[in-house]
Protein backbone atom coordinates (compact mmCIF):
# COMPACT_ATOMS: atom_id res chain seq x y z
CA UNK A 1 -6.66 -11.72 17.42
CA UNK A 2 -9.34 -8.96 18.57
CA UNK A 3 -8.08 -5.33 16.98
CA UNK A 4 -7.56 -3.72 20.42
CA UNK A 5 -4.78 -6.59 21.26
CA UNK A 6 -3.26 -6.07 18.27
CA UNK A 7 -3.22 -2.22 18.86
CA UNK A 8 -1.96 -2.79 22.26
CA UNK A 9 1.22 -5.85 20.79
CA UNK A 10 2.15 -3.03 17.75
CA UNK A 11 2.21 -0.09 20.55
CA UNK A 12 4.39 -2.14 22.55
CA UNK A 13 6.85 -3.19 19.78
CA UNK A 14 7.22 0.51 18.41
CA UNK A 15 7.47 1.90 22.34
CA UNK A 16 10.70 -0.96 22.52
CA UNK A 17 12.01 -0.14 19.47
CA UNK A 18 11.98 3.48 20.78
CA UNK A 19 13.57 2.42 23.84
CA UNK A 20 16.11 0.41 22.23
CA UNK A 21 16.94 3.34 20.16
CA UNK A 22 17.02 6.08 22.53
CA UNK A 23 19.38 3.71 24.62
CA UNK A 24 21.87 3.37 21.53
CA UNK A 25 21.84 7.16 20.60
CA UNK A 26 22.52 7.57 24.85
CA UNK A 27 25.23 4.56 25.16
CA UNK A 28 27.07 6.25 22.45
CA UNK A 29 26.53 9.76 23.02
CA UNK A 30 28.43 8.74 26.33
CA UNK A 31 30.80 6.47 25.39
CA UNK A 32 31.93 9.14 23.27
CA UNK A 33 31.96 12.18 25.52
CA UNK A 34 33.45 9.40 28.27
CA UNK A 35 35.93 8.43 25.80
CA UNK A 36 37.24 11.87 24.46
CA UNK A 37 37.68 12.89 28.43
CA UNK A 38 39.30 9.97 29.22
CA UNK A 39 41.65 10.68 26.05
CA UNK A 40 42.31 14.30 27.42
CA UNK A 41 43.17 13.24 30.44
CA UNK A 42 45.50 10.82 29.73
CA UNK A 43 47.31 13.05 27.07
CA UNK A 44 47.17 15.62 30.37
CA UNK A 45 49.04 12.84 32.23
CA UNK A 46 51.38 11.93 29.25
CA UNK A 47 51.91 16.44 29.38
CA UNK A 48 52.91 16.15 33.05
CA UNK A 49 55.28 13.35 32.57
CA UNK A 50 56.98 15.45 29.84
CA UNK A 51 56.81 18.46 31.88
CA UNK A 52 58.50 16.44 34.74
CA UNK A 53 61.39 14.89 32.17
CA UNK A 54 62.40 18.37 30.88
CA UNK A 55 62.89 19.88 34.12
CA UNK A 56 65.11 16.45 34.72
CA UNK A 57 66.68 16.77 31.22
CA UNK A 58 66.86 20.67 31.66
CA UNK A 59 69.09 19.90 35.47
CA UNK A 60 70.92 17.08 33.62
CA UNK A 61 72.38 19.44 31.06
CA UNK A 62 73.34 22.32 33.50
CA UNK A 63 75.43 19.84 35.60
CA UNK A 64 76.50 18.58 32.18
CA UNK A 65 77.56 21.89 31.14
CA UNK A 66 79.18 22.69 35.15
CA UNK A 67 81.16 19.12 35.07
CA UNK A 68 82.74 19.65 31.42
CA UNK A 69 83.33 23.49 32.32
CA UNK A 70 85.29 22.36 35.64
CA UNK A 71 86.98 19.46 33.83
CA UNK A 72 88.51 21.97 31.42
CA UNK A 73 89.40 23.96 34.01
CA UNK A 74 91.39 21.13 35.41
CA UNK A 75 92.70 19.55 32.28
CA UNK A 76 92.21 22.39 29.73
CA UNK A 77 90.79 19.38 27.27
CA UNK A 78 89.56 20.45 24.45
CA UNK A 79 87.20 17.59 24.12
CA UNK A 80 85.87 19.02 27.74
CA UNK A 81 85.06 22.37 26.47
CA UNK A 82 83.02 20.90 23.49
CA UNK A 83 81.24 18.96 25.75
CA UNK A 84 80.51 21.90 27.59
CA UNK A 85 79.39 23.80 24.60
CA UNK A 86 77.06 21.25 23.55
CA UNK A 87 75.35 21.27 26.96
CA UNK A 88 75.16 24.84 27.11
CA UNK A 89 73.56 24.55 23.38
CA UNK A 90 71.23 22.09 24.60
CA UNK A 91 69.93 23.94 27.86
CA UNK A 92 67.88 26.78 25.39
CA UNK A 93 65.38 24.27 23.66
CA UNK A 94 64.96 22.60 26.90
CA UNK A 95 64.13 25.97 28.59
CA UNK A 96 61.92 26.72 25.69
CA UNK A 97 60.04 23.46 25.52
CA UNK A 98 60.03 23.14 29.37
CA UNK A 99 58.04 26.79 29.11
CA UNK A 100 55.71 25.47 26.56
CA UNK A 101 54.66 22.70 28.78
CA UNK A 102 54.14 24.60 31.76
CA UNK A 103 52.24 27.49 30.39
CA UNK A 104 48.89 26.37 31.75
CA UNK A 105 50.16 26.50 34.87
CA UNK A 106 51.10 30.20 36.42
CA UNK A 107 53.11 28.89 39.23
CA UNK A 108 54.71 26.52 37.25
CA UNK A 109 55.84 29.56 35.07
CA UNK A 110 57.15 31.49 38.16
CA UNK A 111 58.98 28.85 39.24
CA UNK A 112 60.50 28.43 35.55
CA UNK A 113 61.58 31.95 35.45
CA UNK A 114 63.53 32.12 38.48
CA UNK A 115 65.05 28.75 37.23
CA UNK A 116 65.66 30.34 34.01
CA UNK A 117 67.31 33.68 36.07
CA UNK A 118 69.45 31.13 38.20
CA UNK A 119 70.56 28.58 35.62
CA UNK A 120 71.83 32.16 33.13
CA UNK A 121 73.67 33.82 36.05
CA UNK A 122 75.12 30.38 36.01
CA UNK A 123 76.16 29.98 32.62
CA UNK A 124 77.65 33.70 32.53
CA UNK A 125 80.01 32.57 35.06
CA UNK A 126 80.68 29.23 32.91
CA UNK A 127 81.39 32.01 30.24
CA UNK A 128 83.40 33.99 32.51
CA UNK A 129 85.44 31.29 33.95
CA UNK A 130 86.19 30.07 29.84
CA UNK A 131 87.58 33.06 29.07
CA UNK A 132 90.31 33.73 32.01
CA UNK A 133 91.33 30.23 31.15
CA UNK A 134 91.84 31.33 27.66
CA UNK A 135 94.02 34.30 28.78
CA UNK A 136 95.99 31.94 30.89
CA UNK A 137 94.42 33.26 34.26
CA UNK A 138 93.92 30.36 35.51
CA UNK A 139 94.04 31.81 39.39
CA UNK A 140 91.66 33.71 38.85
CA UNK A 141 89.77 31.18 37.28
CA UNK A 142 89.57 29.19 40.29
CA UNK A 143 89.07 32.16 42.68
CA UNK A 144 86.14 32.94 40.47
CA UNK A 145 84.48 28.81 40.51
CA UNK A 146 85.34 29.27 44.17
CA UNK A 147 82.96 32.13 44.35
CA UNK A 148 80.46 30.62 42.68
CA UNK A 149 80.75 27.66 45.01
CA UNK A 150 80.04 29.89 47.62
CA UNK A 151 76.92 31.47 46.68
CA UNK A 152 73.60 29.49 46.88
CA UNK A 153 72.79 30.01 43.38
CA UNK A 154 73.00 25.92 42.91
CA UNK A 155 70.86 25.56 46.03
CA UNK A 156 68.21 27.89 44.27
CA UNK A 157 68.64 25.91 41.12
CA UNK A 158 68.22 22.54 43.02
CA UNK A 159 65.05 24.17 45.18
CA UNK A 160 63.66 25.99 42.48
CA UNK A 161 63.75 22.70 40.15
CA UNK A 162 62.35 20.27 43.30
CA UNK A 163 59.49 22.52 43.65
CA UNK A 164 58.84 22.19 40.04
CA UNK A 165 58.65 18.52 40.39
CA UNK A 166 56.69 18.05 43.03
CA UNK A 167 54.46 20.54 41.47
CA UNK A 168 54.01 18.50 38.35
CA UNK A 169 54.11 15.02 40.64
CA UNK A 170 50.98 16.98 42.05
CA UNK A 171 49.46 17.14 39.03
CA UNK A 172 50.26 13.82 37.59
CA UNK A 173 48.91 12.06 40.47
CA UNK A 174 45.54 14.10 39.92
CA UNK A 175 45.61 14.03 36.14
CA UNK A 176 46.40 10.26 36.76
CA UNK A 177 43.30 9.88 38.82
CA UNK A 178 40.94 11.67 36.90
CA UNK A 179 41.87 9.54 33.91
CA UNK A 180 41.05 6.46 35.77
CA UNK A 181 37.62 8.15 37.05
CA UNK A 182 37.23 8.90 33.57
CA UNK A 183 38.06 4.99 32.19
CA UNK A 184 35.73 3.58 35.08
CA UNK A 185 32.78 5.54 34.19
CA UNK A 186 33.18 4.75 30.39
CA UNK A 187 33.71 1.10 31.36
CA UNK A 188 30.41 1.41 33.75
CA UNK A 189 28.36 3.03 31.02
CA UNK A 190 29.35 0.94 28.44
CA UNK A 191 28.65 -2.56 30.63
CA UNK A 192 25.28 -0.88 31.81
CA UNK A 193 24.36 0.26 27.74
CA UNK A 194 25.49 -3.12 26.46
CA UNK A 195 23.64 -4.84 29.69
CA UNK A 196 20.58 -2.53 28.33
CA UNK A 197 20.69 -3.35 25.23
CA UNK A 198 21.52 -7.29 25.61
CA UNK A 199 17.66 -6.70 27.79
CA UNK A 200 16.08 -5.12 24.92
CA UNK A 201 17.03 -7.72 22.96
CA UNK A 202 15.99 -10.50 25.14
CA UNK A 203 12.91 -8.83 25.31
CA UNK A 204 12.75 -8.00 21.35
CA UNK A 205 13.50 -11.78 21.19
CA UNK A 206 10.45 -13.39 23.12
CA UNK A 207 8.08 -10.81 21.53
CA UNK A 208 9.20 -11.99 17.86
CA UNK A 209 8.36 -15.31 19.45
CA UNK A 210 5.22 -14.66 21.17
CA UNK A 211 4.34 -12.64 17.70
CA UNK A 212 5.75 -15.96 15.46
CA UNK A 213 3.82 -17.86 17.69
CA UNK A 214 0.36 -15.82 17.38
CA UNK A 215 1.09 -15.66 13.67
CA UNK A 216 1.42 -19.22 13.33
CA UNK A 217 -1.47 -19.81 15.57
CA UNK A 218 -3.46 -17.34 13.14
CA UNK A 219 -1.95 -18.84 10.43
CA UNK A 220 -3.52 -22.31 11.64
CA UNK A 221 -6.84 -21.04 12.06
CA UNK A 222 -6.83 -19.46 8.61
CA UNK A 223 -6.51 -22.70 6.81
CA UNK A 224 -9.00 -24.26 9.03
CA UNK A 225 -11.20 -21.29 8.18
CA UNK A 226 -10.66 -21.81 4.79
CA UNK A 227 -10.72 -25.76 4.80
CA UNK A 228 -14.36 -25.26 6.58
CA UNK A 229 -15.49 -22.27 3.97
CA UNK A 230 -14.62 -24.32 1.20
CA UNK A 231 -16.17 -27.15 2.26
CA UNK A 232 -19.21 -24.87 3.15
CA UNK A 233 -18.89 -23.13 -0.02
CA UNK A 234 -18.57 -26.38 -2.00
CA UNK A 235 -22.00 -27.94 0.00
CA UNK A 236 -23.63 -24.27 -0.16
CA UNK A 237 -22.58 -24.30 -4.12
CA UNK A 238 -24.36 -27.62 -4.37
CA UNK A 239 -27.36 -27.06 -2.65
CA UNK A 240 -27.58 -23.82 -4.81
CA UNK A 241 -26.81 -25.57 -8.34
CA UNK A 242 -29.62 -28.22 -6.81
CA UNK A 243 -32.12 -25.85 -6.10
CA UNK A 244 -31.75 -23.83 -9.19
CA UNK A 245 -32.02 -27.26 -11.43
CA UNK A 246 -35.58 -27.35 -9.16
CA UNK A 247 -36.17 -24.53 -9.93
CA UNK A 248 -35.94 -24.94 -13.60
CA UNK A 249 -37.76 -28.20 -13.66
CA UNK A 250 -40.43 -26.76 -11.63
CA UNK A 251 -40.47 -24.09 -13.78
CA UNK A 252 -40.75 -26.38 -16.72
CA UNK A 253 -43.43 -28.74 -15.67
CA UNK A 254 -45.51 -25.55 -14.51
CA UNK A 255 -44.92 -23.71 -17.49
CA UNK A 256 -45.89 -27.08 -19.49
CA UNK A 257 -49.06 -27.96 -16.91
CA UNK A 258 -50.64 -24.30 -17.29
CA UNK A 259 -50.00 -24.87 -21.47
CA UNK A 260 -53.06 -27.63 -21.04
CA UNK A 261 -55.64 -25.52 -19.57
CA UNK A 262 -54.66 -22.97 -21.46
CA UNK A 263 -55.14 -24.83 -24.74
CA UNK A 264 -58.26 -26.10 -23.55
CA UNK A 265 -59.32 -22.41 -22.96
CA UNK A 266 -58.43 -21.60 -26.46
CA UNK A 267 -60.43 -24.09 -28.30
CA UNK A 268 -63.51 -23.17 -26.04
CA UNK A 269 -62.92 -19.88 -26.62
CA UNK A 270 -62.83 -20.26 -29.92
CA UNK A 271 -66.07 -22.60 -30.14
CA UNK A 272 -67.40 -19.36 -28.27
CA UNK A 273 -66.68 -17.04 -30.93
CA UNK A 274 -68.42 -19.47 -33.40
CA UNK A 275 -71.39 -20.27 -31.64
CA UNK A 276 -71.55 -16.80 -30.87
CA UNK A 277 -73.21 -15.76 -34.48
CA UNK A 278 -76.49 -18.44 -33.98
CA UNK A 279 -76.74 -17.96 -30.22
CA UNK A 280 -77.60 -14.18 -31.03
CA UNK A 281 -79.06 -14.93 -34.79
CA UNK A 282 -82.11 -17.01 -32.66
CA UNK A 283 -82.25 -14.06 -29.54
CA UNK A 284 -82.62 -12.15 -32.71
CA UNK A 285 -85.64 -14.40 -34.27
CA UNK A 286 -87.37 -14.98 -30.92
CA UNK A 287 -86.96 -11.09 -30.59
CA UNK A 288 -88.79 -10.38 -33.89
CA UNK A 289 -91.48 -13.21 -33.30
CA UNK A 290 -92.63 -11.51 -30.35
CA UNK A 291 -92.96 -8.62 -31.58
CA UNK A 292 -95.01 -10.11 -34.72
CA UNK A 293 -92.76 -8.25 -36.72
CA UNK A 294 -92.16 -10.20 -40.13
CA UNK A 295 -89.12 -12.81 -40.68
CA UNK A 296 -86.19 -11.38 -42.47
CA UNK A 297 -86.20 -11.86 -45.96
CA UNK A 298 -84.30 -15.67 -46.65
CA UNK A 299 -80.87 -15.39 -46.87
CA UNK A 300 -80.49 -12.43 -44.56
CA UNK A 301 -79.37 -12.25 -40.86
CA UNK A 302 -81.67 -10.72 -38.13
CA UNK A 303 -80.74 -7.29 -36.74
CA UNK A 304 -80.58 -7.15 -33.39
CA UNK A 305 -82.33 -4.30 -31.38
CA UNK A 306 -82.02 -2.22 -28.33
CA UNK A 307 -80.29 -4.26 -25.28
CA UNK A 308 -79.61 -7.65 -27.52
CA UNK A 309 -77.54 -4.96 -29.61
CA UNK A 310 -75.33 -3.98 -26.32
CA UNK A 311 -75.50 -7.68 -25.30
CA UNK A 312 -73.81 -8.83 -28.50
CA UNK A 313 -71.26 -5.46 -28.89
CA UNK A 314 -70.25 -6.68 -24.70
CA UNK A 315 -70.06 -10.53 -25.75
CA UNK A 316 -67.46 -9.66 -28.74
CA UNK A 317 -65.45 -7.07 -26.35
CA UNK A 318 -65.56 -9.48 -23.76
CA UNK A 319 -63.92 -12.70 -26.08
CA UNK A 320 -62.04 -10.26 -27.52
CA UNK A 321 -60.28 -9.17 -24.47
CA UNK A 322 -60.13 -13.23 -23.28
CA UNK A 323 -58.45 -13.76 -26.66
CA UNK A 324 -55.06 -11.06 -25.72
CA UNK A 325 -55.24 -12.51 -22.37
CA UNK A 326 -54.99 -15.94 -23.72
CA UNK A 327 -52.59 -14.80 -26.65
CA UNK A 328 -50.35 -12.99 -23.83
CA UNK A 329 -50.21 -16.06 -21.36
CA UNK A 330 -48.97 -18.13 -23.95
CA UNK A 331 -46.12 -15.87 -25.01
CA UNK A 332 -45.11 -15.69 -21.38
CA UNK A 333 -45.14 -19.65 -20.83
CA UNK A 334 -43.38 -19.94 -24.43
CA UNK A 335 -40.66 -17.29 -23.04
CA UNK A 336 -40.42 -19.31 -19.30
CA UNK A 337 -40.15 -22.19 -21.13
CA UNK A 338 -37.14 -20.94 -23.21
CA UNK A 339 -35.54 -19.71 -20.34
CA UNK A 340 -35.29 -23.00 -18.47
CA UNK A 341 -34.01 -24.81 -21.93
CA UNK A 342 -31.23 -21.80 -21.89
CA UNK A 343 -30.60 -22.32 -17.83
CA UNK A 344 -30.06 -26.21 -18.63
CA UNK A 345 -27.89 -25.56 -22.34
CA UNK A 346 -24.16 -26.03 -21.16
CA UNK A 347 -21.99 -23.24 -22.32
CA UNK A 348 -19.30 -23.88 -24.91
CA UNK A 349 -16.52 -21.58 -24.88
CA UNK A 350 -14.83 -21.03 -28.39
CA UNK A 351 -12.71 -18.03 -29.76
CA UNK A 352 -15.47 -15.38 -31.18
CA UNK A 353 -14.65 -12.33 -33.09
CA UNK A 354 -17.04 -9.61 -31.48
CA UNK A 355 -16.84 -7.57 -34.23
CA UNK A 356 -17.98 -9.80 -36.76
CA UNK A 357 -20.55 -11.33 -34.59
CA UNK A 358 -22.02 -7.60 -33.81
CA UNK A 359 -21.25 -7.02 -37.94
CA UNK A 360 -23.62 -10.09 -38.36
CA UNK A 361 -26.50 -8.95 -36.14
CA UNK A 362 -26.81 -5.76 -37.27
CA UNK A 363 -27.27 -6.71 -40.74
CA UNK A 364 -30.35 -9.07 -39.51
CA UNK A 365 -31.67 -5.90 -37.89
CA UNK A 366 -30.63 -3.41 -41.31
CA UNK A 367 -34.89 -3.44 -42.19
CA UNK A 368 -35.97 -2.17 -38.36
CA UNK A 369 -32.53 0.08 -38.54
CA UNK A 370 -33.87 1.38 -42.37
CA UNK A 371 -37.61 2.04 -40.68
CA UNK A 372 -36.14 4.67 -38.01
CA UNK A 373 -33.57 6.24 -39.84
CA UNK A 374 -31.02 4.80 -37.47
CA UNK A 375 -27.18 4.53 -38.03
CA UNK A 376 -25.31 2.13 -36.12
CA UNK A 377 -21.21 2.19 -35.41
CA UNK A 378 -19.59 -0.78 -35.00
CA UNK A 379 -15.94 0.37 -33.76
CA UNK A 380 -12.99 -2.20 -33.08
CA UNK A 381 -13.64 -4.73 -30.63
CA UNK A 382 -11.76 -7.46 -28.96
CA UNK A 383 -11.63 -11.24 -29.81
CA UNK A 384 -12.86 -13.27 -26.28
CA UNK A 385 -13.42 -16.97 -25.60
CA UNK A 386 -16.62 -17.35 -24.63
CA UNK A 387 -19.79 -18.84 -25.63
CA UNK A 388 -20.85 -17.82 -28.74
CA UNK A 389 -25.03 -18.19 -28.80
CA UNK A 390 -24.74 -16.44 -25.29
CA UNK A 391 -22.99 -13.63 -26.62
CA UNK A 392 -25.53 -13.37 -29.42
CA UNK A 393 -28.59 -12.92 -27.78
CA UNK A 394 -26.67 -11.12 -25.33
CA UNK A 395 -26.06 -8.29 -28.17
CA UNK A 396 -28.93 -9.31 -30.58
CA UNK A 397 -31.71 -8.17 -27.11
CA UNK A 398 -29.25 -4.63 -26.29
CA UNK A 399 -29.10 -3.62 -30.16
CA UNK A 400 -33.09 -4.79 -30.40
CA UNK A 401 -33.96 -2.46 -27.54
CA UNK A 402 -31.70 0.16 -28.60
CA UNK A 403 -33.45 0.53 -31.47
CA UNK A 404 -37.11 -0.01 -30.23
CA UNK A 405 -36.81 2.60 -27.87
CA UNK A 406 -35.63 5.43 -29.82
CA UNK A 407 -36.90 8.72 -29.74
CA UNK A 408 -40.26 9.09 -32.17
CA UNK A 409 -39.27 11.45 -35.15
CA UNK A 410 -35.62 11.31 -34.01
CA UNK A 411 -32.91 9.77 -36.20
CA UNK A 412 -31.38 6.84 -34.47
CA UNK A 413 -27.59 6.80 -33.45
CA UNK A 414 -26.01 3.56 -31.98
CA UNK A 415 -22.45 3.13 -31.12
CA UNK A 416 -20.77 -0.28 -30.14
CA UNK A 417 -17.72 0.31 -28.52
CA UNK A 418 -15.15 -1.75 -26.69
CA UNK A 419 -11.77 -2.01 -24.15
CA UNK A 420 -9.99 -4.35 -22.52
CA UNK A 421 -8.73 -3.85 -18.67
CA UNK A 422 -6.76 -6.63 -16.51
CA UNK A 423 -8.30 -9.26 -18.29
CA UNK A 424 -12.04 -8.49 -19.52
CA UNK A 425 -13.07 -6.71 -22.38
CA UNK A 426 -15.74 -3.72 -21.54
CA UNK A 427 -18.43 -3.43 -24.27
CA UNK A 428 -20.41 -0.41 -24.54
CA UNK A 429 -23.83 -0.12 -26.42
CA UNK A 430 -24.94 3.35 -26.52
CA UNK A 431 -27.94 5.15 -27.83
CA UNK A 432 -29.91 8.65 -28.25
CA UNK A 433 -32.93 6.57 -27.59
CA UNK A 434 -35.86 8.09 -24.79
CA UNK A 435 -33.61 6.84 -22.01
CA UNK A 436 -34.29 5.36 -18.93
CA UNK A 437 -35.39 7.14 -15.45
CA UNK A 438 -32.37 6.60 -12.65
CA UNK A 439 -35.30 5.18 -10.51
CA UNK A 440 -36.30 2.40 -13.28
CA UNK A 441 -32.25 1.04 -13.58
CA UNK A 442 -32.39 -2.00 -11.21
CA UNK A 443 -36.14 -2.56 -12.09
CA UNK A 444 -35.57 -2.98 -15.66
CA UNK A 445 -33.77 -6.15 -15.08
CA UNK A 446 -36.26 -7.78 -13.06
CA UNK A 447 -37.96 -10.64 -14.60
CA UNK A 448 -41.40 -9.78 -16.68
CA UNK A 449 -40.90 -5.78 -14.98
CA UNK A 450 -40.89 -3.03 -17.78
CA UNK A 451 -40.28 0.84 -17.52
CA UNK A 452 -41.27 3.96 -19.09
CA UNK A 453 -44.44 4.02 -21.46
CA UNK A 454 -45.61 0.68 -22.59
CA UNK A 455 -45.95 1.30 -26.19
CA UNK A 456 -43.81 -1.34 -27.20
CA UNK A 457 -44.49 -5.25 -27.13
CA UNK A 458 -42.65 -7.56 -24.93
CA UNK A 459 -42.47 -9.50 -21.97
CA UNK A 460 -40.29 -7.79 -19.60
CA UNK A 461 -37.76 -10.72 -19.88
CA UNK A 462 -34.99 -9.83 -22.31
CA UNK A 463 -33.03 -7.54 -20.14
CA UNK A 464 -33.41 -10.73 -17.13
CA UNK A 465 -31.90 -12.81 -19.49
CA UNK A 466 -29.23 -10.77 -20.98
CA UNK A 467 -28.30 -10.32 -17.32
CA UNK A 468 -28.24 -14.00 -16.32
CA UNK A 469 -25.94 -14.53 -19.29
CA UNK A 470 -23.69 -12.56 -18.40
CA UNK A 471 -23.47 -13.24 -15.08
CA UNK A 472 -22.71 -17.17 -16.17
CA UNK A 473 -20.31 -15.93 -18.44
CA UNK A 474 -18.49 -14.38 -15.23
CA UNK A 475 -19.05 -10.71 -16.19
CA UNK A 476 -21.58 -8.20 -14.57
CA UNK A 477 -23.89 -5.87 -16.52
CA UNK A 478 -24.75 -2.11 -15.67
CA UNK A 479 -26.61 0.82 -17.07
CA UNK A 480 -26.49 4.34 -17.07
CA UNK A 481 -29.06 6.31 -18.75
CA UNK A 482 -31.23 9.29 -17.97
CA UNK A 483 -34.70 10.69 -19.15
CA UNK A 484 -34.98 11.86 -22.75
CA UNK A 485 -30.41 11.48 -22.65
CA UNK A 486 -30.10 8.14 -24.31
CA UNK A 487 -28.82 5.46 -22.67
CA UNK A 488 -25.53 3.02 -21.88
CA UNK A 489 -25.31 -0.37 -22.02
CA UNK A 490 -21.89 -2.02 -19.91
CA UNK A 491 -21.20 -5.36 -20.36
CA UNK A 492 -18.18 -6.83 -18.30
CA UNK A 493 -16.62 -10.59 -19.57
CA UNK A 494 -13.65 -12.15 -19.12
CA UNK A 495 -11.44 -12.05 -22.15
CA UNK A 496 -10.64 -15.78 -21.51
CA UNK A 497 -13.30 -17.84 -20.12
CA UNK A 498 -13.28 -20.95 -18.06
CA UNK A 499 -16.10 -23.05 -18.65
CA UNK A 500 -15.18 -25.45 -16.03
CA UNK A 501 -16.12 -22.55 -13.16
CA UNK A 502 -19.41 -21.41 -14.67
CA UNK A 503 -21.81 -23.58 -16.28
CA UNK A 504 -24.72 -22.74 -13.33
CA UNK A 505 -26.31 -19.25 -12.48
CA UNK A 506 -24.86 -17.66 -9.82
């Protein structure tokens, strides 16, 4: 999948998952304000209908009180005029509660207090009319409920009480209709959120599918990928491990071809440097016979004169210098050769105490240590599998250089040191030597390339090798070093190696 379709399939998930969101947080934001009106206004509606039972309950004890108080009249029943007294009791609270209700509502609390006016005139008559019949006036006690009758106090009661119904009818039937607005649009936003949402999560759905299906496509691809890499890296591997092995028999037989010539160029060379002595004892005689000088005395060589002098002195420098060349070809065929008998030498890997091993090479190199007044530290080191006559040339060429390349009139220091990390061990060989310029640290492990001065003998091969080594022993190899600073060996390998991955140069 090309980055810029991936960019555009994550922007689109996080911009629906933002969606979705913001459509939760909104579907409940409004459910909830939706919901709490709705709840007001239907506890507005439940007020109203208590408002409008009072005022019946508040009429329903006045006549209460009026039909007990007229009863009593009549009958002078003591269970009338209780009744009557409880009514009368009962009318305050009502009153009082009625007025809380009906607070909100000024005319509402208009109409109450001329109710409440009316319905006390009313019960001071009731009060009136109780007592005459307790002094036994019970003419006048009748003249006075006739009065009554004849005022239109009970018509105000009845009017003032009719207006507060429909009053509160008025408001129930609004209250009762802004409760239903109130339901309707919380059912309508919470059908349209959920309808939302149920989308989004269609949606969210088929783009976990298309996604599962892209992934699984991917995923497909990858193990063909890998099924054709591994096949590639297995024939590539092959080809490699074949071309190295002809590369190390080519090596071999030309390493072995050029030893032929190069023999027979030692033994002439070498009849040369006898023959040498007559060919220039005769120039020497024939010299001296044309010149009539007298024949050397017998058992005496002839002396050579003038240009046969120079001729001779150039002959010698000239076999002389055919003699190193000869002497420094075969030391570089001898050292080819050993590397292609190391190249073919399959690696064994066995448990190896580094610190012994190290222990045991320094002590072969104590006499070259002794000469230059070096001191080499051996500090704890790690026990690895690996191949044991690897590891030893591996250390014997690092401590060999270390101490070749010391400083002139400086007393040697050499520190091995080691760590382990996730598996390898990390050796360190350090030195106080003449070090080794930054621009000479890749070059150094070239094959037959040397830095610095060349006032050492050697080849320029024991660093290559040390490096192949440890690159078949699966570790890597580094330096770090600087003019006239010393210098720091790294060597990288596994703590437990595998001989069945690396037996081949990589």
């Amino acid at each position: 999948m090309a980055p810029e379709v991936r960019r555009r399939r994550t922007l689109g998930q996080v911009l629906l998952l933002s969606a979705g969101f913001l459509v939760l947080v909104a579907v409940s934001t409004a459910s909830v304000l939706l919901v709490n009106k709705a709840r007001s206004d239907s506890a507005w509606v439940v007020h109203t209908v208590e408002a409008e039972n009072q005022i019946n309950a508040l009429l329903l004890e006045v006549r209460r009180a009026e039909s007990a108080a007229r009863a009593y009249l009549l009958t002078q029943g003591q269970e009338f005029l209780s009744d009557h007294e409880a009514a009368v009791a009962a009318i305050g609270p009502v009153l009082e509660k009625l007025h809380g209700l009906v607070a909100d509502n000024p005319a509402q609390v208009e109409n109450l207090a001329a109710l409440r006016s009316v319905i006390e005139t009313r019960l001071s008559q009731f009060d009136r009319e109780k007592l005459l019949v307790a002094r036994g006036d019970l003419a006048a006690a009748i003249a006075l409920v006739r009065d009554a009758g004849s005022t239109s106090s009970s018509k105000t009661m009845r009017d003032t009480a009719e207006a507060m119904r429909l009053e509160e009818e008025r408001l129930l039937a609004l209250r009762t209709a802004n409760a239903d607005a109130s339901q309707r649009l919380a059912a309508i936003v919470t059908i349209t959120g959920s309808a939302l949402v149920v989308v989004l999560a269609i949606i969210s759905v088929l783009l976990v599918r298309r996604s599962t299906r892209a992934r699984d496509d991917a995923e497909a691809q990858l193990r063909e990928s890998n099924l054709n890499l591994e096949a590639t890296v297995d024939e590539r591997t092959a080809d490699l491990r074949e071309a190295n092995e002809e590369i190390q028999r080519f090596a071999y037989i030309v390493s072995h071809d050029l030893r032929s010539p190069l023999v027979n160029i030692m033994g002439f060379t070498s009849e040369l440097d006898e023959l040498r002595n007559d060919i220039f004892r005769r120039i020497a005689t024939l010299a001296r016979a044309a010149s009539d000088a007298p024949p050397p005395a017998e058992g005496t060589e002839p002396e050579l004169e003038g240009a046969d002098q120079q001729l001779s002195e150039d002959f010698t420098e000239a076999l002389g210098f055919i003699k190193s060349s000869i002497a420094k070809m075969d030391r570089l065929i001898s050292a080819i050769l050993n590397l292609t008998r190391e190249g073919r030498r399959e690696f064994v890997p066995v448990r190896v105490d580094t610190r012994e091993l190290i222990e045991g090479i320094v002590s072969t190199l104590a006499h070259q240590a002794a000469e230059t007044d070096t001191t080499i530290r051996v500090e704890p080191l790690p026990a690895i599998v690996s191949d044991r006559l690897a590891l030893e040339q591996i250390f014997s060429n690092l401590i060999d250089n270390a101490i070749k390349y010391l400083k002139p009139g400086v007393p040697g220091d050499i520190a091995i040191r080691a760590r382990t990390k996730l598996g390898f061990a990390i050796f360190e060989i350090t030195d106080n030597g003449r070090g080794i310029d930054p621009r000479d640290h890749q070059r150094i492990f070239d094959l037959f390339r040397r830095a610095g001065t060349q006032d050492r003998p050697g080849q320029g091969i024991g660093l290559a090798h040390v490096r192949a080594l440890v690159r078949r022993l699966g570790g890597t190899m580094s330096v770090a070093s600087e003019l006239d600073q010393g210098s720091t060996f790294t060597i990288t390998l596994p703590i437990n190696w595998n001989a069945s991955n690396r037996n081949s140069d990589r």
